[in-house]
Protein backbone atom coordinates (compact mmCIF):
# COMPACT_ATOMS: atom_id res chain seq x y z
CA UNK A 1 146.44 116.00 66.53
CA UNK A 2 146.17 117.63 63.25
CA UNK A 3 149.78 119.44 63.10
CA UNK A 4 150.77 117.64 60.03
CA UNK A 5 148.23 119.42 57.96
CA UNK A 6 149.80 122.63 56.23
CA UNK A 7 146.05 124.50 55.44
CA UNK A 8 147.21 126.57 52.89
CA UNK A 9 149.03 124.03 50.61
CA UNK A 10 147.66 120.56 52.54
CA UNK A 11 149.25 118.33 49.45
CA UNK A 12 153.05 120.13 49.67
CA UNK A 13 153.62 116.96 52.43
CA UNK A 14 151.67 114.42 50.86
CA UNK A 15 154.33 112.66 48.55
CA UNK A 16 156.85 112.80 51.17
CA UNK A 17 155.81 111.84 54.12
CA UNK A 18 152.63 109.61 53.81
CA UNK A 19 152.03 109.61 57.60
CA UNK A 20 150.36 113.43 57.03
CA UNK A 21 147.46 111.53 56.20
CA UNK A 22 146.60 110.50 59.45
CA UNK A 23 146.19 113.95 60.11
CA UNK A 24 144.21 114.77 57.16
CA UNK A 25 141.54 111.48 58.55
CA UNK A 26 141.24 113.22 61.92
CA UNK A 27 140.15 116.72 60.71
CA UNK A 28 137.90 114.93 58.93
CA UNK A 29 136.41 113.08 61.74
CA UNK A 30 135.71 116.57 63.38
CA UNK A 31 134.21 117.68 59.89
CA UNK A 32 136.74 120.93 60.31
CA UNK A 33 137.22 122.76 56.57
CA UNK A 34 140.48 122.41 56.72
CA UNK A 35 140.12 118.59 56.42
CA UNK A 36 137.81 119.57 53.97
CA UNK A 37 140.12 121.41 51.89
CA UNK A 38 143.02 119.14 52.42
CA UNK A 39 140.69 115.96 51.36
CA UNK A 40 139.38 117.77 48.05
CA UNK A 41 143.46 119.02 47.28
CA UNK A 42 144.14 115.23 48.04
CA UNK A 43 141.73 113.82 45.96
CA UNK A 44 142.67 115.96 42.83
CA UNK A 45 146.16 114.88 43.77
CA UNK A 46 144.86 111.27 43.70
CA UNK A 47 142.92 112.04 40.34
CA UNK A 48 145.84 113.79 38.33
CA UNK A 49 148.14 110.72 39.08
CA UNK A 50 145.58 108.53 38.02
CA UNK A 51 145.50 110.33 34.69
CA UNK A 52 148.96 110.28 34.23
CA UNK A 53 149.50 106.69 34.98
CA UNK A 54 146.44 105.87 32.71
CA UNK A 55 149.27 107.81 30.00
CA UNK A 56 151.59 105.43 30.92
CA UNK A 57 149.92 102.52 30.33
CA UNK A 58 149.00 103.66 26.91
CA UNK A 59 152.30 103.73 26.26
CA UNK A 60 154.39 100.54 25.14
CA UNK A 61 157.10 100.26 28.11
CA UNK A 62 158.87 96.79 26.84
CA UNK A 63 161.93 98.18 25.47
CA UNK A 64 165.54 97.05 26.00
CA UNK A 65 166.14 100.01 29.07
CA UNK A 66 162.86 99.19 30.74
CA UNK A 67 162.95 97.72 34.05
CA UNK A 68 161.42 97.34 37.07
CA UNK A 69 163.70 99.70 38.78
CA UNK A 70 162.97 102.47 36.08
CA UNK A 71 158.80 102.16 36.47
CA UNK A 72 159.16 102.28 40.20
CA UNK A 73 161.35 105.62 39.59
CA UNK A 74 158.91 106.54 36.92
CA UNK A 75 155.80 105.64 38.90
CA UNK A 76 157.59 108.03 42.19
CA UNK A 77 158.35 110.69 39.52
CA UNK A 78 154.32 110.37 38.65
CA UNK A 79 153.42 110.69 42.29
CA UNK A 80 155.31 113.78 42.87
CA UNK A 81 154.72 115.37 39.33
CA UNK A 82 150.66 115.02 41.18
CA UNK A 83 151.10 116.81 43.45
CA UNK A 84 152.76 119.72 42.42
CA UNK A 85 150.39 119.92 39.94
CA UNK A 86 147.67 119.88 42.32
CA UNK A 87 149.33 122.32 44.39
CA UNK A 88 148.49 124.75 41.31
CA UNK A 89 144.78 123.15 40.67
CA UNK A 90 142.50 121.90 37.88
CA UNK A 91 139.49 123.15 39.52
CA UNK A 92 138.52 119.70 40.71
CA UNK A 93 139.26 120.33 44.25
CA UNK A 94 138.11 123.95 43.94
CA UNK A 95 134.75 122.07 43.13
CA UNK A 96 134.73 120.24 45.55
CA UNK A 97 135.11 122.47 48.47
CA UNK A 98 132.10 124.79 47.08
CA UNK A 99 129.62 121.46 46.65
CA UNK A 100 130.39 120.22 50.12
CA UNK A 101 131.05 123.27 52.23
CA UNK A 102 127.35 123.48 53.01
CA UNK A 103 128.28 120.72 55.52
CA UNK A 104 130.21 123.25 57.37
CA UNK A 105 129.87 126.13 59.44
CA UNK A 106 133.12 126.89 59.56
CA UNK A 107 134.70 129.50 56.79
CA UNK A 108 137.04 127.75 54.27
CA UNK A 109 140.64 128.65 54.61
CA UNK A 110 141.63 130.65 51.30
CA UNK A 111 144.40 129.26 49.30
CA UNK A 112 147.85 130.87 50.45
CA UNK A 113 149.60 130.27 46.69
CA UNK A 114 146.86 132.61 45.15
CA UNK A 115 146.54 130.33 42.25
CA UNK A 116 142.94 130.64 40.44
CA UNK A 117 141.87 127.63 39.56
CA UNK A 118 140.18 126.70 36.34
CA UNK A 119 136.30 126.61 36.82
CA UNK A 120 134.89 122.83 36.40
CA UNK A 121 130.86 122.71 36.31
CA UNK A 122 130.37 119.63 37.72
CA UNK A 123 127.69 119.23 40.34
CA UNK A 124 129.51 116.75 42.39
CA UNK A 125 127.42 116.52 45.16
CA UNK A 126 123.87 118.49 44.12
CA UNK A 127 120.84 116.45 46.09
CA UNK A 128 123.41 115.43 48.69
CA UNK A 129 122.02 115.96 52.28
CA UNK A 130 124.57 117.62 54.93
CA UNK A 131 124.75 114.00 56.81
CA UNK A 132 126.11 112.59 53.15
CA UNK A 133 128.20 115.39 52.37
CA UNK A 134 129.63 115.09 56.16
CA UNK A 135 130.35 111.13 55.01
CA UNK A 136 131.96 112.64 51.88
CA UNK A 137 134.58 114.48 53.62
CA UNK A 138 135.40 111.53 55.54
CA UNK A 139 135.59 109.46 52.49
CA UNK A 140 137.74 111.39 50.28
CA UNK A 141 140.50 111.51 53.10
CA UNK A 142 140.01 107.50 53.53
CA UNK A 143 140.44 106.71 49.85
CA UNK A 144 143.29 109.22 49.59
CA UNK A 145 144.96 107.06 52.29
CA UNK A 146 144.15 103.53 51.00
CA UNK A 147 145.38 104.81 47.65
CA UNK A 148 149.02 106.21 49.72
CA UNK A 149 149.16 102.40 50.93
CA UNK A 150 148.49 100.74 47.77
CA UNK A 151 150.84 103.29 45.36
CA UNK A 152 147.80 104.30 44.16
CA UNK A 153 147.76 102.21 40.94
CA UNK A 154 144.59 100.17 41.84
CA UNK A 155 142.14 100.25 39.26
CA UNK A 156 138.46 101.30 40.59
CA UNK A 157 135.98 99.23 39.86
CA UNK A 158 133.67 100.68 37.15
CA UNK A 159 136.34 102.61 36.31
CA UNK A 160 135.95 102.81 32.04
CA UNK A 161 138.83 101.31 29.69
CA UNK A 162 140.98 103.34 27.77
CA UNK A 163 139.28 103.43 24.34
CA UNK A 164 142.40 101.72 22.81
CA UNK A 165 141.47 98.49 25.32
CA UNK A 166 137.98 98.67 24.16
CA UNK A 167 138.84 98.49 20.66
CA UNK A 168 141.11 95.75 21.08
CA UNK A 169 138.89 93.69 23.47
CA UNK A 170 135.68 94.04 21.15
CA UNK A 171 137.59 93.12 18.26
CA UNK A 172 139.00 89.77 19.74
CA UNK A 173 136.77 88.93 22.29
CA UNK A 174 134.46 85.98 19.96
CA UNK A 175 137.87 84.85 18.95
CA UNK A 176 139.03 84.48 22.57
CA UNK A 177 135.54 83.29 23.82
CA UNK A 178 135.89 80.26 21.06
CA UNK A 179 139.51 79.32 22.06
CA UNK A 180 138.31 79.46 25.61
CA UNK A 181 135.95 76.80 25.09
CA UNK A 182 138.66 74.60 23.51
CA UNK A 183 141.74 75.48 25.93
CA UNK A 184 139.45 76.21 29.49
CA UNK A 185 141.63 79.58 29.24
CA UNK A 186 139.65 82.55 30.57
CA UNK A 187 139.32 84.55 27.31
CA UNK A 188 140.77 87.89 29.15
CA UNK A 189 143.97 85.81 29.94
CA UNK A 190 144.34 84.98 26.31
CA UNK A 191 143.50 88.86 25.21
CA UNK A 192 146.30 90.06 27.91
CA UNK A 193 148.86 87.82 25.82
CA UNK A 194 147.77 88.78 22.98
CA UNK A 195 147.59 92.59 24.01
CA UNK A 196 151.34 92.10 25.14
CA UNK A 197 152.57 90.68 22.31
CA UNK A 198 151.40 93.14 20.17
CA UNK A 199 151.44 95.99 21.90
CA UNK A 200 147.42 96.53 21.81
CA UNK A 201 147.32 96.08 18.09
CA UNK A 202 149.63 98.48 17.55
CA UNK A 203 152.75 96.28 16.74
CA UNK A 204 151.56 93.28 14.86
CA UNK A 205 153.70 91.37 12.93
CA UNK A 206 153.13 92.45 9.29
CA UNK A 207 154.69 90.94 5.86
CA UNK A 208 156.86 93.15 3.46
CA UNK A 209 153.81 94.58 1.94
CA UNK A 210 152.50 96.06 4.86
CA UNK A 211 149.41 93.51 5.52
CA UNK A 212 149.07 91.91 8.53
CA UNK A 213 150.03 88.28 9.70
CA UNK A 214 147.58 87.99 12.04
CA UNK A 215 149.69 86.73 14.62
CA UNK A 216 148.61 87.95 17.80
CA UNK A 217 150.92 85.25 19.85
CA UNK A 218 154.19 85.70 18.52
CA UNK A 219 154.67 81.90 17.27
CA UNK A 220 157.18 81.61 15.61
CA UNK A 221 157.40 79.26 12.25
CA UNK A 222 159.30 76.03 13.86
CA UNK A 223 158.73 72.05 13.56
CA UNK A 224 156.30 70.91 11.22
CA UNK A 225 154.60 74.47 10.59
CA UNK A 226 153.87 74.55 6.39
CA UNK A 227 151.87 77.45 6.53
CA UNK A 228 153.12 81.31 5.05
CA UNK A 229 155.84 82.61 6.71
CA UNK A 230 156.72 86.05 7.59
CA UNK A 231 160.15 87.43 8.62
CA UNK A 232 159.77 90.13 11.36
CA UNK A 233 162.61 91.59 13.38
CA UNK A 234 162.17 90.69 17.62
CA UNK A 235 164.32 91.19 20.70
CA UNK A 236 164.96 87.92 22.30
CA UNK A 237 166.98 88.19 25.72
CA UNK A 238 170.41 85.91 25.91
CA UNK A 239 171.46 85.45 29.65
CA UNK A 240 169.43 88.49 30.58
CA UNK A 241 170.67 90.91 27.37
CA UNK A 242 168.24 91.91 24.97
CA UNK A 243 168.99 91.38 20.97
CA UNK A 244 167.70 92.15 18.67
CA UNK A 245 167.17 88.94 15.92
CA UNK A 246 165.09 88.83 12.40
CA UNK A 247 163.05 85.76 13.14
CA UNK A 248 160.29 83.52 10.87
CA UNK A 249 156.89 84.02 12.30
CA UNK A 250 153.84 81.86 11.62
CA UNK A 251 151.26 84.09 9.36
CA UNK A 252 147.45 83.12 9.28
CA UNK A 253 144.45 84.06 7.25
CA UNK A 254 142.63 85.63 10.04
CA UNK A 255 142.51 86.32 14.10
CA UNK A 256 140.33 83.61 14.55
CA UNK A 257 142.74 80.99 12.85
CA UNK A 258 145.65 82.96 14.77
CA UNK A 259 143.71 81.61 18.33
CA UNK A 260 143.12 78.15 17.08
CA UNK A 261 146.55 77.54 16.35
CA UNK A 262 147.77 78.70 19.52
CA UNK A 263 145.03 76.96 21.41
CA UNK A 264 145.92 73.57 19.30
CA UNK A 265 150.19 74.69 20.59
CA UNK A 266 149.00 74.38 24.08
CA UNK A 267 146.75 71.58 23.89
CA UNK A 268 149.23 69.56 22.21
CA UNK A 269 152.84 70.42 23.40
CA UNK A 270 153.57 68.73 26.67
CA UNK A 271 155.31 71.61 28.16
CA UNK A 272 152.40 73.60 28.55
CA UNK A 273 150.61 70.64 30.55
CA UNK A 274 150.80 72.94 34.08
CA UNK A 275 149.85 76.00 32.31
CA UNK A 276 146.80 74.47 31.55
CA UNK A 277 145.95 72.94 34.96
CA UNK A 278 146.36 76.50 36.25
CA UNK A 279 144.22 77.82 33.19
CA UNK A 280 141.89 79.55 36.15
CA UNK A 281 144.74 81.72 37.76
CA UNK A 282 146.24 85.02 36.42
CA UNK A 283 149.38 84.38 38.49
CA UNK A 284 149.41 80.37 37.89
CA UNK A 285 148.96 81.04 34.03
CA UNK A 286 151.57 83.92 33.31
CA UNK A 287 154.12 82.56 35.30
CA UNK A 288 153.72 78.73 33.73
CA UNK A 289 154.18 80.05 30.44
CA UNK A 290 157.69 81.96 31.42
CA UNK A 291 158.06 78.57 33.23
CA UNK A 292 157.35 76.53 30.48
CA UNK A 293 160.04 78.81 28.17
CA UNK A 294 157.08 80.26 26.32
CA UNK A 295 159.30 83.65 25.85
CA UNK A 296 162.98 84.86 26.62
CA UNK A 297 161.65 87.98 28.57
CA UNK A 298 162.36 87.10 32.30
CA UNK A 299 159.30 90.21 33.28
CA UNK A 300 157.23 88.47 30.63
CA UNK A 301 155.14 86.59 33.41
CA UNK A 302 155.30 89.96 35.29
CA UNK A 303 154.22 92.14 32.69
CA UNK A 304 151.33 89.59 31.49
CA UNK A 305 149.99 89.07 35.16
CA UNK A 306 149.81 93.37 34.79
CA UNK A 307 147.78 93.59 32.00
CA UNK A 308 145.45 90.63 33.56
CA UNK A 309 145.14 92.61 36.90
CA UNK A 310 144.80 95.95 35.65
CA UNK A 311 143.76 96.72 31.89
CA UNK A 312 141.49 93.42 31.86
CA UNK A 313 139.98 92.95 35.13
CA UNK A 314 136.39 92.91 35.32
């Protein structure tokens, strides 16, 4: 049965009732070009929310009114905001339909909302053969639906870094490498603390005059620190409630003294004993630091774990 697909507008049902897609995989099992044209709206679908939740991530989202409850909203907003958008087109899905049509011998349906797409010239599937256009079809409807069971926030493998990441990574990474050596840390765990604490670079503890302490960890200037000292404003949560405190940070010469010192806090503070045995585990190490009282955050482990998993991951 392919009832569930609406021809015209196939991605109208898409963010409300998931189970259309079963639909969508069985018109594409009969290679009909309605499943083509429902696949290809799908997939631009699929491709505009990745783009917008690529924007989100750029975008700090550790502030005092962010919560789990508000990025699930946020990331259900994102879904829907996708498809009406797609409804309209980009032209990817327009594309899409003329590369792999060839397959067909069936006339495509024409769209019912009259909307003219914007031309892309992308020669998706040029040198294709009908068999592999065929597998195409059946393809874009299957990823559409793993992505529908997965929230579609799963990063594809390949898939290139925002150039912010790539920055930050290539600027750290010998740093993290040597520390690694020292603390049997992966270096991507360290640069995904390091990234959260600072917001990708972009909120670094700085001195009055503007220059930069170089603290990528957030330590702060406790016990038997006698290095500089900078005073930075931080929110610190009190049974739950975020405040907002002017604290004394540790300042270093460099990035590369800022990971020795916090590989040397690890090493050497008995607290962080299990977060060490469970160097080798995203989940083992995020969550033994919030364990181990690392920082106030209670999503601190959640949001580091994040970062690991998505902007990070090989």
């Amino acid at each position: 049965m392919i009832n569930n697909i609406k021809p015209g507008n196939p991605t109208e049902s898409l963010a409300a009732d998931a189970n259309s897609l079963n639909g969508l995989r069985s018109a594409a099992s009969q290679q009909s070009p309605e499943a083509l044209k429902g696949a290809a709206k799908q997939f631009e679908a699929l491709f505009l929310n990745m783009m917008l939740k690529s924007m989100r991530d750029a975008t700090p989202q550790d502030g005092p009114f962010d919560s789990q409850q508000t990025k699930m909203f946020t990331s259900m907003l994102d879904q829907q905001l996708s498809q009406n958008m797609a409804q309209r087109g980009v032209g990817l899905a327009d594309m899409l339909v003329r590369q792999l049509s060839s397959s067909l011998n069936k006339p495509l349906p024409a769209d019912d909302d009259g909307a003219s797409p914007l031309p892309l010239d992308i020669p998706l599937a040029n040198g294709l053969s009908d068999l592999d256009k065929a597998k195409l079809v059946q393809g874009l409807a299957n990823s559409t639906d793993d992505s529908a069971s997965r929230g579609g926030n799963k990063r594809k493998g390949g898939q290139q870094r925002p150039a912010h990441i790539e920055a930050f990574q290539n600027r750290l990474q010998a740093d993290a490498e040597a520390a690694s050596q020292v603390t049997g840390i992966p270096a991507k765990f360290m640069l995904a603390q390091a990234a959260l604490e600072t917001g990708w670079g972009k909120k670094e503890i700085r001195a009055r005059d503007g220059s930069s302490a170089h603290n990528l960890f957030g330590i702060k200037a406790t016990g038997n620190w006698t290095g500089k000292v900078v005073e930075a404003t931080t929110i610190e949560y009190v049974n739950g409630v975020a405040q907002r405190k002017v604290e004394k940070f540790r300042a270093y010469a460099s990035y590369s003294e800022a990971f020795q010192d916090y590989a040397k806090l690890l090493r050497s503070n008995p607290r962080y004993e299990k977060v060490l045995a469970n160097a080798q585990d995203a989940h083992g190490f995020a969550y033994g630091l919030q364990r181990a009282g690392y920082a106030t955050d209670p999503h601190y482990a959640e949001k580091l774990s994040r970062i690991i998993r998505q902007s990070l991951s090989a």
